[in-house]
C-alpha atoms as a PDB file:
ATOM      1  CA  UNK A   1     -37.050 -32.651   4.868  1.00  0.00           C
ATOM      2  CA  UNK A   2     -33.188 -31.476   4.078  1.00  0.00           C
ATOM      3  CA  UNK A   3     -30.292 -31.483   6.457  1.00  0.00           C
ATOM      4  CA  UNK A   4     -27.016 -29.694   5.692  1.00  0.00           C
ATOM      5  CA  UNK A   5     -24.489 -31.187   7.771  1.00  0.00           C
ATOM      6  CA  UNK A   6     -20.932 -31.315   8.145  1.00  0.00           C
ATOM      7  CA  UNK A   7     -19.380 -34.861   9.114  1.00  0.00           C
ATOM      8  CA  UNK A   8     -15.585 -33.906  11.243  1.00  0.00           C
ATOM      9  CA  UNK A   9     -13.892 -37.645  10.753  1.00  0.00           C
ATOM     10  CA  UNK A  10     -10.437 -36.191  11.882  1.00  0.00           C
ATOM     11  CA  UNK A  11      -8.570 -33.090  13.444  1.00  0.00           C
ATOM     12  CA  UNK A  12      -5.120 -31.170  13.227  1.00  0.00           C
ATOM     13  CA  UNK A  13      -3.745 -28.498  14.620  1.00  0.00           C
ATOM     14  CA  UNK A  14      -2.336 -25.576  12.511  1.00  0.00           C
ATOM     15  CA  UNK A  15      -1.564 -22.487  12.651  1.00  0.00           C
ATOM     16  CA  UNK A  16      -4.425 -20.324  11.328  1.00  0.00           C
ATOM     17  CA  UNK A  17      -5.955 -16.899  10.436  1.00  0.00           C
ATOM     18  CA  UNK A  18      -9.290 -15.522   9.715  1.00  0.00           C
ATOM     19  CA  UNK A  19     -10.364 -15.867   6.317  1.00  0.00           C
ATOM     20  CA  UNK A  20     -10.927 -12.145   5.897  1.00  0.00           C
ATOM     21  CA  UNK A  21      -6.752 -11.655   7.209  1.00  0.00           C
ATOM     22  CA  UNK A  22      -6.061 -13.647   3.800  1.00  0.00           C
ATOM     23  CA  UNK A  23      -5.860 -11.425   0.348  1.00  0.00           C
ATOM     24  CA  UNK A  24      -5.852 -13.046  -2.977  1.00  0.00           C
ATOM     25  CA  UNK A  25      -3.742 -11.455  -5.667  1.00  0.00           C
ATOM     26  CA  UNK A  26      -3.158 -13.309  -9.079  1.00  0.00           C
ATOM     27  CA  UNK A  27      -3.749 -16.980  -7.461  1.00  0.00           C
ATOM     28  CA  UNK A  28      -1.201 -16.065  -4.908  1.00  0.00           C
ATOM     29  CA  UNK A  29      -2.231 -15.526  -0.968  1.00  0.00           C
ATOM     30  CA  UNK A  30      -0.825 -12.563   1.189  1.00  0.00           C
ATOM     31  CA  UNK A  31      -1.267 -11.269   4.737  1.00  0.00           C
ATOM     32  CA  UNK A  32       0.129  -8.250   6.200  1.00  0.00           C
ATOM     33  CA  UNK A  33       2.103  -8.331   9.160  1.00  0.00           C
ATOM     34  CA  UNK A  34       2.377  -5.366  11.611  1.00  0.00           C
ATOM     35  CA  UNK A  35       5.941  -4.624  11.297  1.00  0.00           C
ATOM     36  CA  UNK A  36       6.881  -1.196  13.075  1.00  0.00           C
ATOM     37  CA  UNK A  37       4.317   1.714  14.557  1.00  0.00           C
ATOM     38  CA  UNK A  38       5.065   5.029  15.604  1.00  0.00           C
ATOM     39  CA  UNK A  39       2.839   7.913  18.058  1.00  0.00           C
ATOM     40  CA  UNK A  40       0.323   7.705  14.934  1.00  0.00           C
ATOM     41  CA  UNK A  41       1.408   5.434  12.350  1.00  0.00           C
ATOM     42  CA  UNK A  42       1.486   1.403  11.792  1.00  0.00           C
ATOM     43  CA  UNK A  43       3.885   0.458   9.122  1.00  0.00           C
ATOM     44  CA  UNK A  44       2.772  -3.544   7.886  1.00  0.00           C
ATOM     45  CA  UNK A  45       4.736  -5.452   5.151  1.00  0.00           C
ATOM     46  CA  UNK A  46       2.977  -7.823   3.010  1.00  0.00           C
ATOM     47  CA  UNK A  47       4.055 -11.295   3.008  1.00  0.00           C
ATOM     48  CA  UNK A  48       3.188 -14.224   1.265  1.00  0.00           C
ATOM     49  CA  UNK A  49       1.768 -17.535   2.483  1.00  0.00           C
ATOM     50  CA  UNK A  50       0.481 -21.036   1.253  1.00  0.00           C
ATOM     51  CA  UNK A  51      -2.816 -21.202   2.118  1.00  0.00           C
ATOM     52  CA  UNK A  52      -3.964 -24.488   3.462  1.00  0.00           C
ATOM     53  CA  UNK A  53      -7.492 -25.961   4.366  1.00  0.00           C
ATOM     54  CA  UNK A  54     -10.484 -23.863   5.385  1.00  0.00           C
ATOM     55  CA  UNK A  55     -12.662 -24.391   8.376  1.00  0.00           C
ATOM     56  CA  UNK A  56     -15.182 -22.165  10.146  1.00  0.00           C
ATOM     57  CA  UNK A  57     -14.279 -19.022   9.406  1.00  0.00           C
ATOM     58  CA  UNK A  58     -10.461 -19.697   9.377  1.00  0.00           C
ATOM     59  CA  UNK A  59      -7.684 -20.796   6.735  1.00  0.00           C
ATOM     60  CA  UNK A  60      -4.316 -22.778   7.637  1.00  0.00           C
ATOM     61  CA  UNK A  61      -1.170 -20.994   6.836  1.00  0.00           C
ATOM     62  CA  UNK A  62       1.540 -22.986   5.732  1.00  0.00           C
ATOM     63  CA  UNK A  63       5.013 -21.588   5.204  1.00  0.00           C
ATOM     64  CA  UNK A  64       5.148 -19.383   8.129  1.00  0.00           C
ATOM     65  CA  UNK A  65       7.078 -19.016  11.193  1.00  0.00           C
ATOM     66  CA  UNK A  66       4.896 -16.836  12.970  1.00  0.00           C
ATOM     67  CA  UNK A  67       4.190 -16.955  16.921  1.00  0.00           C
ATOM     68  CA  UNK A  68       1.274 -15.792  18.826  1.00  0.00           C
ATOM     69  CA  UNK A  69       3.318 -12.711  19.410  1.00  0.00           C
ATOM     70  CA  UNK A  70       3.419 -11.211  15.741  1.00  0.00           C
ATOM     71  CA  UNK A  71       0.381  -9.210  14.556  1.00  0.00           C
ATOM     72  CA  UNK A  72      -1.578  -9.488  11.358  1.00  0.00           C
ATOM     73  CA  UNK A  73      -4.018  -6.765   9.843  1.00  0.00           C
ATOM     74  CA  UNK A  74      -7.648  -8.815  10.129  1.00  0.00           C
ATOM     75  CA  UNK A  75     -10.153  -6.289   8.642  1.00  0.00           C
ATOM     76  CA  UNK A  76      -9.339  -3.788   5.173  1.00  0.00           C
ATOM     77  CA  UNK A  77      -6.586  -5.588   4.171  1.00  0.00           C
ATOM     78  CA  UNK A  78      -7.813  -5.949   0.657  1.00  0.00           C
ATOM     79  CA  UNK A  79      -8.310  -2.415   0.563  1.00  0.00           C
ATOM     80  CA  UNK A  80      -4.492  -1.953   1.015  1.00  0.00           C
ATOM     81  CA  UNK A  81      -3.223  -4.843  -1.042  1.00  0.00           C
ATOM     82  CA  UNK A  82      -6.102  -5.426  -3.524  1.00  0.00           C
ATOM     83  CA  UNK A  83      -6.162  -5.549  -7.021  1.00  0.00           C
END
């Protein structure tokens, strides 16, 4: 018999994204930030961030000053900032 398990010996609150929100360009870790829309456009800049731990689908961001108010792009960033 195996068990996989996962042992939680302390907590902290942080703010955090979804993994997926979180693009990795040349060892450095952006997220893009809804930053102006219009009747049919969204216009996002890309920012950087220190990523910090990783938990259950979601990654810590550091050096941010974001509130619950500001929007991030969750799904096909990559395909905008990528490589």
């Amino acid at each position: 018999m195996f068990v996989n398990a996962e042992i939680v010996t302390d907590t902290i609150t942080e703010q955090a994204l979804p993994e997926e929100t979180l693009v990795e360009s040349d060892n450095k870790y952006y997220v893009l930030v809804l930053d102006e829309t219009t009747n049919d456009s969204f216009y996002f800049k890309k920012v950087k961030i220190e990523k910090g731990i990783s938990a259950n689908g979601y990654s810590a961001i550091k050096n941010t000053n974001y509130t619950t108010k500001d929007t991030f792009l969750v799904r096909g960033a990559f395909s905008i900032i990528g490589d």
